[in-house]
Protein backbone atom coordinates (compact mmCIF):
# COMPACT_ATOMS: atom_id res chain seq x y z
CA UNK A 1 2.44 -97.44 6.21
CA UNK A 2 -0.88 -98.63 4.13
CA UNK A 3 -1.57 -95.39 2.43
CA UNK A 4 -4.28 -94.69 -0.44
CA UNK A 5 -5.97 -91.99 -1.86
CA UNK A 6 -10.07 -92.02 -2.25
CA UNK A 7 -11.90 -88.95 -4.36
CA UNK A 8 -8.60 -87.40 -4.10
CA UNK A 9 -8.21 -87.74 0.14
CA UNK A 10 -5.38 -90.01 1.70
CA UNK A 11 -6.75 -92.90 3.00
CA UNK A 12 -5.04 -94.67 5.61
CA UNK A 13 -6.02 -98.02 6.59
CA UNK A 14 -5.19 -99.17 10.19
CA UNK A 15 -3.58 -102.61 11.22
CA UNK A 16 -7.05 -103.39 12.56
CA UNK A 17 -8.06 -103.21 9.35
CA UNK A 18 -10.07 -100.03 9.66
CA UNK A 19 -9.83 -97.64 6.86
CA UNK A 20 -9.30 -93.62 8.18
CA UNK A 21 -9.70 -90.75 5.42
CA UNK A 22 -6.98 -87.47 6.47
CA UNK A 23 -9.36 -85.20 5.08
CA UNK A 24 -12.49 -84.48 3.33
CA UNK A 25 -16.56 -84.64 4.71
CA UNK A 26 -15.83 -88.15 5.97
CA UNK A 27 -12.05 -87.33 7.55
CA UNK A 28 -12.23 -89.45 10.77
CA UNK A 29 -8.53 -89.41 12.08
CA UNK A 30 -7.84 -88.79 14.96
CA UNK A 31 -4.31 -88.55 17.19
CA UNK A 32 -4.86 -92.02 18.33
CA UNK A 33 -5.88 -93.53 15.61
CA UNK A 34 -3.32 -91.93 12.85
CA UNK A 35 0.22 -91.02 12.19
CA UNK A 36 0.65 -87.62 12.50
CA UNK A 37 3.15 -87.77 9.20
CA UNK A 38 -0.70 -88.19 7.46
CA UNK A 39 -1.66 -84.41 8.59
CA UNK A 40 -1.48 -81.30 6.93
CA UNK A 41 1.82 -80.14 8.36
CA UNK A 42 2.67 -83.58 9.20
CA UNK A 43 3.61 -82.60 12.61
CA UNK A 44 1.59 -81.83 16.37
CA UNK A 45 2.29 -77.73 16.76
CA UNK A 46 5.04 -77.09 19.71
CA UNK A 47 2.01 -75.83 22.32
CA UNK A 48 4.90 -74.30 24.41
CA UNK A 49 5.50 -71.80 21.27
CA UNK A 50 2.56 -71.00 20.74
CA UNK A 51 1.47 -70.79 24.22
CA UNK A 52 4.46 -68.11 24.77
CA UNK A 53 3.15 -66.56 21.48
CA UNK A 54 -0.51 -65.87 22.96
CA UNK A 55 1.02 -64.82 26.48
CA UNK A 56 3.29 -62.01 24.11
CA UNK A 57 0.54 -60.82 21.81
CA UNK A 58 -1.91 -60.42 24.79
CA UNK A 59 0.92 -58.64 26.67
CA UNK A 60 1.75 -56.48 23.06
CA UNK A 61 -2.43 -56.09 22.78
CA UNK A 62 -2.35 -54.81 26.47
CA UNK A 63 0.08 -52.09 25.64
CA UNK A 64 -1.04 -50.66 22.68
CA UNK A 65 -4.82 -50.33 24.05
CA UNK A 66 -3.30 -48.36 27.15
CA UNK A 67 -0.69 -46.43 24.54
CA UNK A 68 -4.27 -45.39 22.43
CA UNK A 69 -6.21 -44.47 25.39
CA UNK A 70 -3.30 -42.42 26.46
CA UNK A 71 -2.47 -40.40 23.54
CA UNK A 72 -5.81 -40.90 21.34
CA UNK A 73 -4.20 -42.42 18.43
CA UNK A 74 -7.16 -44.86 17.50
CA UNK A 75 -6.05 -45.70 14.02
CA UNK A 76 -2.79 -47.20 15.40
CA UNK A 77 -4.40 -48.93 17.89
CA UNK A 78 -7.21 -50.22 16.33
CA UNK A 79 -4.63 -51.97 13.67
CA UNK A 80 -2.37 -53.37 16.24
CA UNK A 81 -5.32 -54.57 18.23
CA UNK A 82 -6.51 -56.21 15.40
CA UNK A 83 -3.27 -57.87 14.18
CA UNK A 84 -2.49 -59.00 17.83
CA UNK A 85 -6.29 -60.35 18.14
CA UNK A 86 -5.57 -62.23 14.93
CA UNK A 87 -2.52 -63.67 16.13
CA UNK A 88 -3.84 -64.56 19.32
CA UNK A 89 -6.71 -66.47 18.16
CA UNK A 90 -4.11 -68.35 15.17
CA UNK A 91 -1.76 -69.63 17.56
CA UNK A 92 -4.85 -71.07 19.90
CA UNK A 93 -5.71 -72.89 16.60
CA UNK A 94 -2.76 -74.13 16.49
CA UNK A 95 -3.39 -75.70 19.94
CA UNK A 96 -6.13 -77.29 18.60
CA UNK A 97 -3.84 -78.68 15.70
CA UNK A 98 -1.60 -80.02 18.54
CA UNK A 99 -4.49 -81.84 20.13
CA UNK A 100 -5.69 -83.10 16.95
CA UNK A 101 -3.84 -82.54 13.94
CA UNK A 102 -7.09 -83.24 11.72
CA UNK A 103 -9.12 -80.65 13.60
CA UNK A 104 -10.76 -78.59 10.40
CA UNK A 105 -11.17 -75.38 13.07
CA UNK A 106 -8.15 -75.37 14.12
CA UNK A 107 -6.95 -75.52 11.02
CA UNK A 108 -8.70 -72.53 9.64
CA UNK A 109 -7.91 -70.26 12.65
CA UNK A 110 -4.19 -70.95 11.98
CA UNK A 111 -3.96 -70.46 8.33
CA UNK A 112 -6.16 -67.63 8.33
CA UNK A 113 -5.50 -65.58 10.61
CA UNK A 114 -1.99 -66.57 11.29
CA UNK A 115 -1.47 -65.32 7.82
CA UNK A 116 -3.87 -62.39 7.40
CA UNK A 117 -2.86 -60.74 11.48
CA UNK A 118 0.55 -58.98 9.72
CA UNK A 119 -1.71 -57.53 7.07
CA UNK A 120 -2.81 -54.96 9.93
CA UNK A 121 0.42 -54.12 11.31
CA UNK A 122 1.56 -53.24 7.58
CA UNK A 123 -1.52 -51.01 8.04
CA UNK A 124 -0.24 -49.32 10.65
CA UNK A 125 3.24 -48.87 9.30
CA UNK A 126 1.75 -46.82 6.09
CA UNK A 127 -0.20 -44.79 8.47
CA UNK A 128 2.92 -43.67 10.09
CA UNK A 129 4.84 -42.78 7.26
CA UNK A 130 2.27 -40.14 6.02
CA UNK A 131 1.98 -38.70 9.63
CA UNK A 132 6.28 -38.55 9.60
CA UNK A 133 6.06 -36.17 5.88
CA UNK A 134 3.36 -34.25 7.27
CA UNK A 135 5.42 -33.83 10.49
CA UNK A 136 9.07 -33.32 8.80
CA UNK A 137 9.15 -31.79 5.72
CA UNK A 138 6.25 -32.68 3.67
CA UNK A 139 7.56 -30.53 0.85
CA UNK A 140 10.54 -32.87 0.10
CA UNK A 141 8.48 -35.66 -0.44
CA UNK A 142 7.64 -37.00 -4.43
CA UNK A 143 4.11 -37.34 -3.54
CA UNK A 144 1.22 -36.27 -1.46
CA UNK A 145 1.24 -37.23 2.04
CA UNK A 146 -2.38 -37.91 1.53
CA UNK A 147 -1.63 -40.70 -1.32
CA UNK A 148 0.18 -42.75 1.13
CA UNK A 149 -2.72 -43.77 3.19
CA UNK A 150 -4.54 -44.09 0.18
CA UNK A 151 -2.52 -46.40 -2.17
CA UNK A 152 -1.07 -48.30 0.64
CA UNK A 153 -4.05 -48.65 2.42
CA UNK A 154 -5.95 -49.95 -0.57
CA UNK A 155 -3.38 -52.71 -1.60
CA UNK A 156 -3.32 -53.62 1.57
CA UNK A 157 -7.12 -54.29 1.99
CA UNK A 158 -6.68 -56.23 -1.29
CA UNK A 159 -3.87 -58.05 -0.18
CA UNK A 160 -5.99 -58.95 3.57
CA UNK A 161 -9.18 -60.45 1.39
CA UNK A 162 -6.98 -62.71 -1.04
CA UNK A 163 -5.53 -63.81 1.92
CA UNK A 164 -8.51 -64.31 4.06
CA UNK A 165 -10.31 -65.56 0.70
CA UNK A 166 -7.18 -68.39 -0.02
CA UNK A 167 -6.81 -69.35 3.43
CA UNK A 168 -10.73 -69.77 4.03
CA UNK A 169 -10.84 -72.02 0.80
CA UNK A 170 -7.93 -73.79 1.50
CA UNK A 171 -9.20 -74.72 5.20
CA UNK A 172 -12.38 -75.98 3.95
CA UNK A 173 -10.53 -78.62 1.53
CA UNK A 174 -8.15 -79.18 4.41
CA UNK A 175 -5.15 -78.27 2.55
CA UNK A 176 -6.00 -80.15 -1.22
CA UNK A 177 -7.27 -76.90 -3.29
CA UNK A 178 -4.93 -75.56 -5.13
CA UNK A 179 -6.71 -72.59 -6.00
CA UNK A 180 -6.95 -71.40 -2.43
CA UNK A 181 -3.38 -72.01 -2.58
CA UNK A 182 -3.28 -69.96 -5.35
CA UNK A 183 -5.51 -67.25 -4.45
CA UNK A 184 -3.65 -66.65 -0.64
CA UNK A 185 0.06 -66.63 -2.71
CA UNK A 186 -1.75 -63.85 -4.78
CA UNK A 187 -2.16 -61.62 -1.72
CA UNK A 188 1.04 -62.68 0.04
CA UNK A 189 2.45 -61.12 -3.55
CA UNK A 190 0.36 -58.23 -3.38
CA UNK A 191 1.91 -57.16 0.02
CA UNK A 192 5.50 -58.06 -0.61
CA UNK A 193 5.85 -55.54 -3.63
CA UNK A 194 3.28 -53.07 -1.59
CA UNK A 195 5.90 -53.40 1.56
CA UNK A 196 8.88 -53.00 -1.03
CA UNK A 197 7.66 -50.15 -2.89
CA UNK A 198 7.09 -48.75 0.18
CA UNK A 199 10.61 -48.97 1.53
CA UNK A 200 11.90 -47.74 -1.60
CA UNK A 201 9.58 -44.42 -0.93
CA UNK A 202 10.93 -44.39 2.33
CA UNK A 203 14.46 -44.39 1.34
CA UNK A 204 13.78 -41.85 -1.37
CA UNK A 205 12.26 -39.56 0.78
CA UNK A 206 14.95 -40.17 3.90
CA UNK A 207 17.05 -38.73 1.32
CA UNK A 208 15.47 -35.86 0.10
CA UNK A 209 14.39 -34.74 3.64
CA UNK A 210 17.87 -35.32 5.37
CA UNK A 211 19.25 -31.78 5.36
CA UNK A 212 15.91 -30.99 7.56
CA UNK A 213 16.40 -33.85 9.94
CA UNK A 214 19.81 -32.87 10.55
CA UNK A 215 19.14 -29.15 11.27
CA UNK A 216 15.69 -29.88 13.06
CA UNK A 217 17.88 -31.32 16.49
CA UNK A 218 15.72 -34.52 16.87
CA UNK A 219 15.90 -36.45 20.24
CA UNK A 220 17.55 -40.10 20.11
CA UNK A 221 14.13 -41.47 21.29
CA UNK A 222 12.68 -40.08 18.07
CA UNK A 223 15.49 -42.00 16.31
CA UNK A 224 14.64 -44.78 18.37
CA UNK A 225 10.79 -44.09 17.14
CA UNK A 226 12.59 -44.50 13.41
CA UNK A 227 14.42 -47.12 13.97
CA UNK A 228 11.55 -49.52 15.25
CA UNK A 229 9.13 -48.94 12.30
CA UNK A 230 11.79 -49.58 10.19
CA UNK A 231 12.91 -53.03 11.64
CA UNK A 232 9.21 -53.72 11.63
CA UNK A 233 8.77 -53.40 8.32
CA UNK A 234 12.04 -55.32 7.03
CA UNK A 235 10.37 -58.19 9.57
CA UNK A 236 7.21 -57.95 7.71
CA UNK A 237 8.66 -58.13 4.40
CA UNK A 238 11.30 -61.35 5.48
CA UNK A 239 8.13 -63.01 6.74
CA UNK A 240 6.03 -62.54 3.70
CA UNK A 241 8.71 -63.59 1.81
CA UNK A 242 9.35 -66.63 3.22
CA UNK A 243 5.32 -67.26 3.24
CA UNK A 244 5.25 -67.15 -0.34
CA UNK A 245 8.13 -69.76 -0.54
CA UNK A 246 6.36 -72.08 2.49
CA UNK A 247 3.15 -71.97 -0.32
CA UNK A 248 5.31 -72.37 -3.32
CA UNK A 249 4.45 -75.87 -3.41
CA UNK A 250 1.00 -75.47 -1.57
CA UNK A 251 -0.59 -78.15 1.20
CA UNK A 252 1.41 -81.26 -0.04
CA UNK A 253 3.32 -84.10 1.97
CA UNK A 254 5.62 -83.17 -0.30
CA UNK A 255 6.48 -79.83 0.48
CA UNK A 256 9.77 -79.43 3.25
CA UNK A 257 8.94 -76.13 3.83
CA UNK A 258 5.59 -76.44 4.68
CA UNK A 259 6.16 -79.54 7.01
CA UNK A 260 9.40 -77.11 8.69
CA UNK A 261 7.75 -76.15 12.15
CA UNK A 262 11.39 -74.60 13.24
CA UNK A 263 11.55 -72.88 10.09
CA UNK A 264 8.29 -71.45 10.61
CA UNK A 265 9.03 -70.39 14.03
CA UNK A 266 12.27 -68.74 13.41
CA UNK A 267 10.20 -66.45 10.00
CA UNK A 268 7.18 -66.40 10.81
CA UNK A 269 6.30 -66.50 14.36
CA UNK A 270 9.23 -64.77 15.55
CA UNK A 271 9.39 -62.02 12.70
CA UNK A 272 6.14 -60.97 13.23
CA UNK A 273 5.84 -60.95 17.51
CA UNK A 274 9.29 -58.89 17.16
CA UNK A 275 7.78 -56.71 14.23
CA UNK A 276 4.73 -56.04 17.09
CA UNK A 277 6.98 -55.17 19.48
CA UNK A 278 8.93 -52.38 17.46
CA UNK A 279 5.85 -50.86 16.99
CA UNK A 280 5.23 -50.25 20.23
CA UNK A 281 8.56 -48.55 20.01
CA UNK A 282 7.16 -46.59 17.12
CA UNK A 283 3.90 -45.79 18.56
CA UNK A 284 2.84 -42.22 17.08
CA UNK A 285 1.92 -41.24 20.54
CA UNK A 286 5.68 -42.10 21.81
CA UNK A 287 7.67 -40.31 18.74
CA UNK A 288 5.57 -37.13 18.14
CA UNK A 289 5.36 -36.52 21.96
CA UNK A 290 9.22 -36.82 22.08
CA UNK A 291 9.68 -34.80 18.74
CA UNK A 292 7.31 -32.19 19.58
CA UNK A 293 8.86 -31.52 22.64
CA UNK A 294 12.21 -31.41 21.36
CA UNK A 295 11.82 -29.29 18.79
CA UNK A 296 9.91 -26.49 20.46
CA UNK A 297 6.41 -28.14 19.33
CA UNK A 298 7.04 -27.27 15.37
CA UNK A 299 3.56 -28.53 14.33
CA UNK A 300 0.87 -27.61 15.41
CA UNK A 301 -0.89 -30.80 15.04
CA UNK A 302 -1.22 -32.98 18.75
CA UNK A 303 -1.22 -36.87 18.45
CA UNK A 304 -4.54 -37.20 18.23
CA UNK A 305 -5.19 -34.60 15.58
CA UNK A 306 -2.43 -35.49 13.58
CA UNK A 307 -3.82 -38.50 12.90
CA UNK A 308 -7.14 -37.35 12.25
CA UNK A 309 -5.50 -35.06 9.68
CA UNK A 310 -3.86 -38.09 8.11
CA UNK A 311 -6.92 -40.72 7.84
CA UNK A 312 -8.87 -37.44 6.55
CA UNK A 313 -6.83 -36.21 3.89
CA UNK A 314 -6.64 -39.77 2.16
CA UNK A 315 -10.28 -40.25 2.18
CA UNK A 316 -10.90 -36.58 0.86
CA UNK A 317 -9.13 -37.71 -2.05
């Protein structure tokens, strides 16, 4: 393979004797014309993943608008909406990528919002966690149910424009900045110790609160409710993770992970449509109903109010 570089672009030059630039203003390969090894991901997208992928997060979106509407939760759903949206429109980028690997907008659907869409579902994980210690025993917790939404909250918006901001600059060079690079690993950082301090509050107050779960008679479903935002959130952290190490080495042919479409599938794609689902398991209007009604109605606060209560109290910081 005749390979070059020109102003920093691989140059590939054809057995007809015509020269193609990979990337760049003047990028004019195309599938027919060059090996796919001289792409970004040096690879054509599976479209039957991705294609399964859209079908899922439509399906996921489809639930959680009826799930709002039913029990008014509109923070939840407007942050699963969002991150299924997101997802939606990443994986039709990447069938784009499949139909043309050097296709800039395809490109910078999938690496933006691909990478930003968990950002939102994190979101509605910290959300939850407040409205659980104001439900449970907000005494036993370390800190104001209030500060959740608002620390949380806040990294994560930081964490969504590093990532939006790295991913948008790294698009536009088609993969060759390394400050984009740079600047999306930042954010992917920023949630990774937001998601594990979080879990670490979580276990600390599981712990604190447990002689009130055990005497408060909670159904299974609302251990089911539990149980889902908690698998969420380990899948959010494994796929962040494993974003930071795809990165590590940024957009180069060099880089195995980055040029690993199985490996991606398996922690990224998969972690984060299973992560969706959970959280349909854990929707606030599914576990307070089933908690409320268990336990006699113990608050006083209703779905909707409860999480008008929680959104409130952070901003009245």
């Amino acid at each position: 393979m005749s390979v070059s570089y020109i102003d920093g672009e691989i140059a590939w030059t054809h057995p007809d004797g015509t020269l193609y630039l990979a990337g760049g203003d003047s990028a004019n390969c195309t599938i027919a014309a060059c090996p796919v090894d001289l792409s970004v991901y040096g690879y054509r997208p599976s479209i039957a993943a991705s294609s399964v992928l859209i079908v899922l997060y439509a399906i996921c979106t489809c639930i959680q608008v009826f799930l709002g509407l039913r029990y008014k939760s509109w923070w939840f759903m407007g942050c699963m909406v969002l991150g299924c949206l997101d997802e939606i429109l990443g994986y039709a980028g990447r069938i784009m990528y499949w139909q043309n690997p050097w296709n800039d907008t395809g490109f910078l659907m999938q690496i933006v919002l691909i990478t930003i869409g968990p950002v939102f579902f994190a979101a509605a994980v910290y959300v939850l966690l407040s409205q659980i210690v104001t439900t449970i025993a907000p005494d036993r917790s370390r800190f104001n149910p209030k500060w959740y939404v608002w620390t949380f909250i806040s990294c994560d918006i930081v964490s969504l424009v590093l990532q939006a901001a790295g991913g948008g600059i790294s698009s536009s060079s088609s993969g060759s900045s390394t400050t984009g690079v740079d600047i999306a690993l930042a954010g992917l950082s920023i949630q990774v110790i937001t998601l594990f301090v979080f879990v670490v509050i979580v276990i600390d107050y599981t712990i604190r609160s447990r002689s009130v779960w055990s005497k408060s008679s909670l159904p299974g479903s609302f251990k089911i409710f539990c149980a889902g935002l908690a698998i969420a959130t380990a899948l959010i952290l494994v796929r962040c993770s494993y974003r930071i190490y795809e990165l590590s080495e940024g957009y180069s042919r060099d880089s195995k992970a980055l040029r690993d479409e199985p490996l991606f599938i398996a922690l990224e794609s998969v972690m984060i449509v299973v992560s969706a689902y959970c959280l349909i398991a854990a929707h606030p209007g599914l576990g307070f109903r089933l908690m409320s009604s268990a336990t006699a109605s113990e608050t006083s606060l209703s779905v909707k109010s409860l999480e008008k209560h929680t959104v409130r109290e952070a901003l009245s910081v």
